[in-house]
Protein backbone atom coordinates (compact mmCIF):
# COMPACT_ATOMS: atom_id res chain seq x y z
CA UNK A 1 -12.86 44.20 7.78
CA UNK A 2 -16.05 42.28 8.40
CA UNK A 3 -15.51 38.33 10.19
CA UNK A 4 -16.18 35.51 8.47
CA UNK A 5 -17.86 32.53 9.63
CA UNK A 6 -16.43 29.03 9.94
CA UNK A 7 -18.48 28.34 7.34
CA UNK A 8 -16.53 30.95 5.17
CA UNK A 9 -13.46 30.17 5.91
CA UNK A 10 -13.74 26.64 5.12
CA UNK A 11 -15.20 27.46 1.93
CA UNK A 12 -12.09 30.02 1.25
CA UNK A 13 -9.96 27.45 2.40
CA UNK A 14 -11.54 24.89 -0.10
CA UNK A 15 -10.90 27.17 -3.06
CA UNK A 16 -7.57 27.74 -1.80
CA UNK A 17 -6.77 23.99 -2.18
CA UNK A 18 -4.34 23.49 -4.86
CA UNK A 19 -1.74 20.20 -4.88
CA UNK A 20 0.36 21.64 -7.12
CA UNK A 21 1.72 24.08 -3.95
CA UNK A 22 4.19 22.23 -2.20
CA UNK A 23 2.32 23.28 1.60
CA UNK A 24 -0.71 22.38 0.43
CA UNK A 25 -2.57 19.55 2.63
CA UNK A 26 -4.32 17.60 -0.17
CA UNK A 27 -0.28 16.93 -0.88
CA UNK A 28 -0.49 14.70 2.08
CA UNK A 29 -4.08 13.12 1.15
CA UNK A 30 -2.54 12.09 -2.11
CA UNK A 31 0.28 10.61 -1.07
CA UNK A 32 -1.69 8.47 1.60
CA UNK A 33 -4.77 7.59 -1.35
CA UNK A 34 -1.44 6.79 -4.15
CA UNK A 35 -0.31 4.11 -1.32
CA UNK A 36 -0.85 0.33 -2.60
CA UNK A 37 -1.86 -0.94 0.80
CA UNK A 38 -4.31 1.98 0.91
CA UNK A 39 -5.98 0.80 -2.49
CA UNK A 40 -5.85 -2.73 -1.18
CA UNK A 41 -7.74 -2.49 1.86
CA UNK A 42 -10.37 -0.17 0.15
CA UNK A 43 -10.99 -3.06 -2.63
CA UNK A 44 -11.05 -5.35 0.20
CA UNK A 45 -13.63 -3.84 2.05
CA UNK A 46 -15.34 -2.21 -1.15
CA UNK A 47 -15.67 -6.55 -1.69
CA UNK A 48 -13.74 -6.15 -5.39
CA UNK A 49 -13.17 -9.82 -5.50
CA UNK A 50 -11.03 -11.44 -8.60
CA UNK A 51 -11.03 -9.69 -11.95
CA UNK A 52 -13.82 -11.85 -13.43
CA UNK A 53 -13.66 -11.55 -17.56
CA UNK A 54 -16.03 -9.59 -19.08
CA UNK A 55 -18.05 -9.58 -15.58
CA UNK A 56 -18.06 -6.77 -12.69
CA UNK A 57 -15.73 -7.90 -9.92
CA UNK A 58 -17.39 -5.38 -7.59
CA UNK A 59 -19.43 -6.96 -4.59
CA UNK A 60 -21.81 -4.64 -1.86
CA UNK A 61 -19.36 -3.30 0.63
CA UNK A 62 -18.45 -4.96 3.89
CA UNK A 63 -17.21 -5.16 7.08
CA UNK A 64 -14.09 -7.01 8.17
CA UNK A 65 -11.99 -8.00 10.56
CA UNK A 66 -7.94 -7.92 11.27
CA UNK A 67 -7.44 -11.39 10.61
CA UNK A 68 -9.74 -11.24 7.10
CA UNK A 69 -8.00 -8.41 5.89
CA UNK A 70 -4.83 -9.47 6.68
CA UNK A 71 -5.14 -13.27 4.74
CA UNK A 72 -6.85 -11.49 2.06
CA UNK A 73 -3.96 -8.37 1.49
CA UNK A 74 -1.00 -11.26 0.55
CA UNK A 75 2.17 -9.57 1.98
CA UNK A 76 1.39 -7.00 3.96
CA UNK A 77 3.10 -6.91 7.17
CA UNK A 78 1.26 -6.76 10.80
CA UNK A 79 2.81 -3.29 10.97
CA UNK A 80 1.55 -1.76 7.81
CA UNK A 81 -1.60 -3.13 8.10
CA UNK A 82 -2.02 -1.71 11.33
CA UNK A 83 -0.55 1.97 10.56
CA UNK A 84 -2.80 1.97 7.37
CA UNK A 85 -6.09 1.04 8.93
CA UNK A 86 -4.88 3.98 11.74
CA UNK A 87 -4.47 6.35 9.12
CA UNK A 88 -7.38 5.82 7.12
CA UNK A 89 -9.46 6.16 10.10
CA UNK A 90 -8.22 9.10 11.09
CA UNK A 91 -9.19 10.33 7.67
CA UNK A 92 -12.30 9.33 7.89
CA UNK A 93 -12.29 6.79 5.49
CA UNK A 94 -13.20 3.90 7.35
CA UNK A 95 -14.50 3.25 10.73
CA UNK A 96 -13.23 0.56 13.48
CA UNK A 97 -15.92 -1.24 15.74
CA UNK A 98 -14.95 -2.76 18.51
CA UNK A 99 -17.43 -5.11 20.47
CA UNK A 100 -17.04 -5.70 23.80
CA UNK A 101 -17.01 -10.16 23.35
CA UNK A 102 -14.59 -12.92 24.41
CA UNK A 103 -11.87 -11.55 23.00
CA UNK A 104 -12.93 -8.58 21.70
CA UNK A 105 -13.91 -8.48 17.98
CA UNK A 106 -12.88 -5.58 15.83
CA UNK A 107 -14.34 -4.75 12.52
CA UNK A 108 -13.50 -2.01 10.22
CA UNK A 109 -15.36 -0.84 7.40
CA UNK A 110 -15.92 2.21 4.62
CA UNK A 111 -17.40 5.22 5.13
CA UNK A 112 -19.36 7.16 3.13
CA UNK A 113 -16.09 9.49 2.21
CA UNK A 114 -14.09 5.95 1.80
CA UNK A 115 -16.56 4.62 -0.15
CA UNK A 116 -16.68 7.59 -2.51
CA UNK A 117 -12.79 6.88 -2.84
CA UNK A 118 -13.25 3.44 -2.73
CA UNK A 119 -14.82 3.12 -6.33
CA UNK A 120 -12.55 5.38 -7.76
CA UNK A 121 -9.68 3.34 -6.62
CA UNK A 122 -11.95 0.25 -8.25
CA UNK A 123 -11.51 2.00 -11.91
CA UNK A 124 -7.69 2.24 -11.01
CA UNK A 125 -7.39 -1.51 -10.23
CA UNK A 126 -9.08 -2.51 -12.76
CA UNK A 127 -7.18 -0.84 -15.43
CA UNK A 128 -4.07 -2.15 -13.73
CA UNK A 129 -4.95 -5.48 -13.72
CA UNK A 130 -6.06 -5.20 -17.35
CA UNK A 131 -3.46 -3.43 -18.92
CA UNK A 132 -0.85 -5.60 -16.40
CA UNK A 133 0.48 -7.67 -19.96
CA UNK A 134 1.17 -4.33 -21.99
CA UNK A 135 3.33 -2.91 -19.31
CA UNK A 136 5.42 -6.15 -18.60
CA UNK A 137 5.53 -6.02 -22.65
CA UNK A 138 6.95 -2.11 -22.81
CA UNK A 139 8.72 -3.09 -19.98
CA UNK A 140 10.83 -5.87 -21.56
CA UNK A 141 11.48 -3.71 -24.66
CA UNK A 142 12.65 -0.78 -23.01
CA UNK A 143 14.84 -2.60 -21.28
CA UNK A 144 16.29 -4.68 -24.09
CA UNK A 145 17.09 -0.95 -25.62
CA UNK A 146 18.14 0.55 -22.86
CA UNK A 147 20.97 -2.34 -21.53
């Protein structure tokens, strides 16, 4: 049986990729990407500002640091923010600069894989935030049935 490169294999392994397997790794890549804080910080650093009607809320992608992303992610704990910005850079999907000043500063912003993801996610936001009222409205009724 003839070798295969690495190059093989990871193709193989590509086609191989199916998340409807419960051992398949993509399983894990979804549930990270499905995470709100995920979506969050990619909008954040993807610049989505405010749904704007009838305009594109979508800005040119930058860099930020800690403290911006955690005033501009309302909630999020010091904790998650930090595991989350971990995680995604372990995937890849954003990178952390550190430069050497008084204190340090740290920045973090998309890659080219994040922000591939990124305006995906920006399609996913937006149709939450615009179909937010028709959801609280099946919401109510279901529950007025269901009780």
């Amino acid at each position: 049986m003839p070798t295969k490169t690495a190059a093989q294999r990871r193709a193989q392994a590509k086609g191989d990729y199916d998340a409807f397997l419960a051992q398949c790794p993509s399983r894990q890549l979804l549930d990270r990407i499905s995470d709100k804080w995920v979506a969050l910080i990619l909008a954040a650093l993807g610049n989505d500002g405010p749904n704007q009607p009838g305009g594109d809320c979508a800005g040119e992608p930058r860099s930020m640091r800690y403290s911006e992303l955690s005033r501009r992610l309302a909630g999020v704990s010091q904790k998650m923010l930090t595991q989350t910005l971990r995680s995604l850079e372990r995937d890849g999907l954003i990178t952390r600069t550190v430069t050497p000043t008084v204190p340090v500063t740290v920045t973090y912003e998309l890659t080219d894989l994040g922000l591939s993801l990124q305006h995906m996610m920006r399609g996913i936001k937006m149709w939450a935030e615009t179909h937010m009222d028709e959801v609280l409205a099946n919401r109510e009724e279901y529950d007025t049935h269901v009780a």
